[in-house]
C-alpha atoms as a PDB file:
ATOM      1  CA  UNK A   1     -22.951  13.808  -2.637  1.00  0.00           C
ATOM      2  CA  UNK A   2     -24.236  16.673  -0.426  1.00  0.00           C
ATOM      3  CA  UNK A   3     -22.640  17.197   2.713  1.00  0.00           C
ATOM      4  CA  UNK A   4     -19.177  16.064   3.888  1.00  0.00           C
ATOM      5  CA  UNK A   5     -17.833  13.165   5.239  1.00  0.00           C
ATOM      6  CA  UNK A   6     -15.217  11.836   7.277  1.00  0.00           C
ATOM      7  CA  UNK A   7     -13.208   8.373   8.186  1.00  0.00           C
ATOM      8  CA  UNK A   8     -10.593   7.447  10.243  1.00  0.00           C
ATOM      9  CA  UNK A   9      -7.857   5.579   8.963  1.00  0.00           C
ATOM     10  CA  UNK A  10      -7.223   2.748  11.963  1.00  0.00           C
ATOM     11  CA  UNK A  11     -10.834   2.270  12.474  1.00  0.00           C
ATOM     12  CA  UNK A  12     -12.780  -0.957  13.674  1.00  0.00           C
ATOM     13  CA  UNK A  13     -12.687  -3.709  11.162  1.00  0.00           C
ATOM     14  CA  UNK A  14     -10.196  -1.290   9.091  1.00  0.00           C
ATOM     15  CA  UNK A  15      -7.025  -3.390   9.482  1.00  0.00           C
ATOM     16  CA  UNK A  16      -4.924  -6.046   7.714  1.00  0.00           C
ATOM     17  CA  UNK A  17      -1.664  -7.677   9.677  1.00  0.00           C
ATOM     18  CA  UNK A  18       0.625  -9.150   6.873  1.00  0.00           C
ATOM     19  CA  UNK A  19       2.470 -12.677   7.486  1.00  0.00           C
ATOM     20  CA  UNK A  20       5.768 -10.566   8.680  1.00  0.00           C
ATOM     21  CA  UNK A  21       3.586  -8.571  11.363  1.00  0.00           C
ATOM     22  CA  UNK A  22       3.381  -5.611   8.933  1.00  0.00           C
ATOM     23  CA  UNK A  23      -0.052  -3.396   8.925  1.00  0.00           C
ATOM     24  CA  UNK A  24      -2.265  -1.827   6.675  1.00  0.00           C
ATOM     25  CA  UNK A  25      -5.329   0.714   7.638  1.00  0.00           C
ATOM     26  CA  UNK A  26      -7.921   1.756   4.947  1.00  0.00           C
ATOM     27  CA  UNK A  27     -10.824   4.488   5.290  1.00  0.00           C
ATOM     28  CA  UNK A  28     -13.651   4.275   2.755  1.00  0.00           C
ATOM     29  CA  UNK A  29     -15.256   7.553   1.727  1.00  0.00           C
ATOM     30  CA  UNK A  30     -17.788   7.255  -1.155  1.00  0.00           C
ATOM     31  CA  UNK A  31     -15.403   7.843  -4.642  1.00  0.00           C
ATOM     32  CA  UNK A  32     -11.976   6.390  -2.760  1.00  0.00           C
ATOM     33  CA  UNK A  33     -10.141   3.942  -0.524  1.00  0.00           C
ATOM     34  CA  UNK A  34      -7.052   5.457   1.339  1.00  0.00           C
ATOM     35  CA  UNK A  35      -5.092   2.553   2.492  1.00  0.00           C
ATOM     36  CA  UNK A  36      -2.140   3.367   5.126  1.00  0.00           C
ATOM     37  CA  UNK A  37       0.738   1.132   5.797  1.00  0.00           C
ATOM     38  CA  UNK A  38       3.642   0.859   7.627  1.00  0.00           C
ATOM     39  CA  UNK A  39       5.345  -2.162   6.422  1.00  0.00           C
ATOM     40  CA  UNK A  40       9.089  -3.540   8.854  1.00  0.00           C
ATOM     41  CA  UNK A  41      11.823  -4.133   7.169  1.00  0.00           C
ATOM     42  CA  UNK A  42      12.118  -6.965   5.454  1.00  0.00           C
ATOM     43  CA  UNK A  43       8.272  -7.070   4.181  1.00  0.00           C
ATOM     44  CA  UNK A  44       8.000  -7.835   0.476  1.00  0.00           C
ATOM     45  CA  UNK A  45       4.595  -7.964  -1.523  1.00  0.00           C
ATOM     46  CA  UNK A  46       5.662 -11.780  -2.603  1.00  0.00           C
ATOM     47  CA  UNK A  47       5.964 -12.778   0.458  1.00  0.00           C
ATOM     48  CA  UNK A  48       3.906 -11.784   3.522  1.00  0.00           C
ATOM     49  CA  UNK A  49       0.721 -10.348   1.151  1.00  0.00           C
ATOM     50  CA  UNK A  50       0.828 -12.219  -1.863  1.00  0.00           C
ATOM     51  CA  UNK A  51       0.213 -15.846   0.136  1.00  0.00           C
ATOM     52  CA  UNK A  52      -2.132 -14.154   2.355  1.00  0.00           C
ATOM     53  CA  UNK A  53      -4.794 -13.655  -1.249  1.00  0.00           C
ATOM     54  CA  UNK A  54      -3.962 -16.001  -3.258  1.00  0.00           C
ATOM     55  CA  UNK A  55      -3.925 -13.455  -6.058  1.00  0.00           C
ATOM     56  CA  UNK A  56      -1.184 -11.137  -7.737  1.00  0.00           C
ATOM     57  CA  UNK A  57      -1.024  -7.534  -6.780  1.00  0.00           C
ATOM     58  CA  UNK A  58      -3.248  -5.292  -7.972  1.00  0.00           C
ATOM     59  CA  UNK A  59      -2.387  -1.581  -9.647  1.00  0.00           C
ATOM     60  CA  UNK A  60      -1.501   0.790  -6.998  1.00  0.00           C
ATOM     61  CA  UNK A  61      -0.973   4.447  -6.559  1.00  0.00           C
ATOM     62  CA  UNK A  62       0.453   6.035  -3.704  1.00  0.00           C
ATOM     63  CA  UNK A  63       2.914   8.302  -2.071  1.00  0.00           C
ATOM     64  CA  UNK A  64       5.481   7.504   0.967  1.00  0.00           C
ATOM     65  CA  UNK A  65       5.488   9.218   3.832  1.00  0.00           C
ATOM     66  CA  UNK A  66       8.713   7.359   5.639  1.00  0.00           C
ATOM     67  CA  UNK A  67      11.342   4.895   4.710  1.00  0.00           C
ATOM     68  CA  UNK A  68      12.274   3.688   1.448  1.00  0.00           C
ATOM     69  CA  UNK A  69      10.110   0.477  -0.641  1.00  0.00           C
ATOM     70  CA  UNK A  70      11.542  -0.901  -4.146  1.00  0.00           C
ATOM     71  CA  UNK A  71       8.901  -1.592  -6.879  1.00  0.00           C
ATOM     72  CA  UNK A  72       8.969  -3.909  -9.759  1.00  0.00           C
ATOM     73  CA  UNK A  73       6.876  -3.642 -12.546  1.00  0.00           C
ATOM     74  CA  UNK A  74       5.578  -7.347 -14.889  1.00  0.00           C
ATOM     75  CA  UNK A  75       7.768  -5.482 -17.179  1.00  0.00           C
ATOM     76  CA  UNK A  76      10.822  -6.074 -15.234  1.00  0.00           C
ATOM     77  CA  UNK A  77      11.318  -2.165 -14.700  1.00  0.00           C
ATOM     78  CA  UNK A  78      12.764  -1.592 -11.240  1.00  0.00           C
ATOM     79  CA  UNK A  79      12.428   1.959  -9.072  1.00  0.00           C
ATOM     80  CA  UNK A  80      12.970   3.192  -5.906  1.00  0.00           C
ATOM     81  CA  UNK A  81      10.236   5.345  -4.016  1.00  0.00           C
ATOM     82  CA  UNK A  82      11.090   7.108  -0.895  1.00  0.00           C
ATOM     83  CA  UNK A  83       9.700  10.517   0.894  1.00  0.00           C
ATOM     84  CA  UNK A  84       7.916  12.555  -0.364  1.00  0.00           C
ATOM     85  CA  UNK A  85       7.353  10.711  -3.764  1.00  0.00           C
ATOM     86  CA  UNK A  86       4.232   9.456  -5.394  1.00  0.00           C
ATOM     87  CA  UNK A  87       4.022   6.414  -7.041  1.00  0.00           C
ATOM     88  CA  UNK A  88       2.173   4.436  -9.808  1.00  0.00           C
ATOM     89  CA  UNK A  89       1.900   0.597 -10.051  1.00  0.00           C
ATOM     90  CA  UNK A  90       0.449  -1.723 -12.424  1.00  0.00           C
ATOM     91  CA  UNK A  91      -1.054  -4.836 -11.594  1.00  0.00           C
ATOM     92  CA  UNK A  92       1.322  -7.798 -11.145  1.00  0.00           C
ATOM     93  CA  UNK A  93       4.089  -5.691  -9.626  1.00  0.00           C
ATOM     94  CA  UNK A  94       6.289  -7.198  -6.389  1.00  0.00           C
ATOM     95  CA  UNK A  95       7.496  -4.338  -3.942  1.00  0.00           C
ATOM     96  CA  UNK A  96       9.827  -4.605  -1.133  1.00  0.00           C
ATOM     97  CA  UNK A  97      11.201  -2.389   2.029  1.00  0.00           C
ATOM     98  CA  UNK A  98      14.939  -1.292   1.519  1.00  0.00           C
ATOM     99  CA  UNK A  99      16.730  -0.367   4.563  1.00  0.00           C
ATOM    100  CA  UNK A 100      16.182  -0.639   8.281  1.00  0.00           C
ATOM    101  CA  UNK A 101      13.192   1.607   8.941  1.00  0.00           C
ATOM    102  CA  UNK A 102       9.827   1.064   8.164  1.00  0.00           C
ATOM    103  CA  UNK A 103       8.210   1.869   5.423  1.00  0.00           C
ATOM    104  CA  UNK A 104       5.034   4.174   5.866  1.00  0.00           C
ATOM    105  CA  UNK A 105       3.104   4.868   2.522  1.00  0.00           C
ATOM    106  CA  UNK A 106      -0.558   5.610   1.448  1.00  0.00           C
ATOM    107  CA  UNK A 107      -2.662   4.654  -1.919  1.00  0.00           C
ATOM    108  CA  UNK A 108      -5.096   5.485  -3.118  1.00  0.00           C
ATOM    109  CA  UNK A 109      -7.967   3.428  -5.059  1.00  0.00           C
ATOM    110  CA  UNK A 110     -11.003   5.117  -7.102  1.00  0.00           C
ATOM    111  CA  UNK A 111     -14.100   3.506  -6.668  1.00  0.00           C
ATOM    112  CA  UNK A 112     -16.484   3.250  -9.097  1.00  0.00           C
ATOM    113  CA  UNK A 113     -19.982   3.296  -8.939  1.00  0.00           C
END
């Protein structure tokens, strides 16, 4: 790639409102997809995404920004991610908001060409 490029996250056509009202934003550059999402309390992967695709969740890595979101692994293994922390998913994980804020996190997904 010569040159650089930018995106805005929150552009046209960018969006996704969940069942519960959450949102996510994603900006494609050329080797990566940045999603951004700020999910309301209450908001769980199984719930208000997972009916929306008809498909289980796919591997995910990403890092919150605000609030606090609970992620299950297939393999039963349960963590907490809050500020500041990254993140790593497999596919077939559930993930929920804990607390009364929002959540606000970012991942991150390589694309390959």
């Amino acid at each position: 790639m010569d040159g650089v490029i930018t995106v805005a996250l929150g552009g046209a056509g960018s969006s996704r409102e969940f069942l519960d009202g959450s949102r996510r934003w994603t900006a494609q550059l050329p080797s990566l997809r940045i999603g951004r999402g700020v999910y309301r309390p209450g908001w769980r992967w199984s719930l208000h995404a997972g009916p929306q695709t008809g498909v289980p969740s796919e591997a995910h890595t990403g890092y919150v920004e605000a609030g606090q979101m609970a992620v299950r692994g297939a393999d039963g293994r349960e963590v907490t991610v809050g500020p500041g922390e990254a993140f790593s998913a497999g596919p077939g994980h559930d993930a929920w908001v804990i607390g009364d804020e929002p959540c606000v996190a970012l991942d991150f997904e390589v694309v390959m060409r």
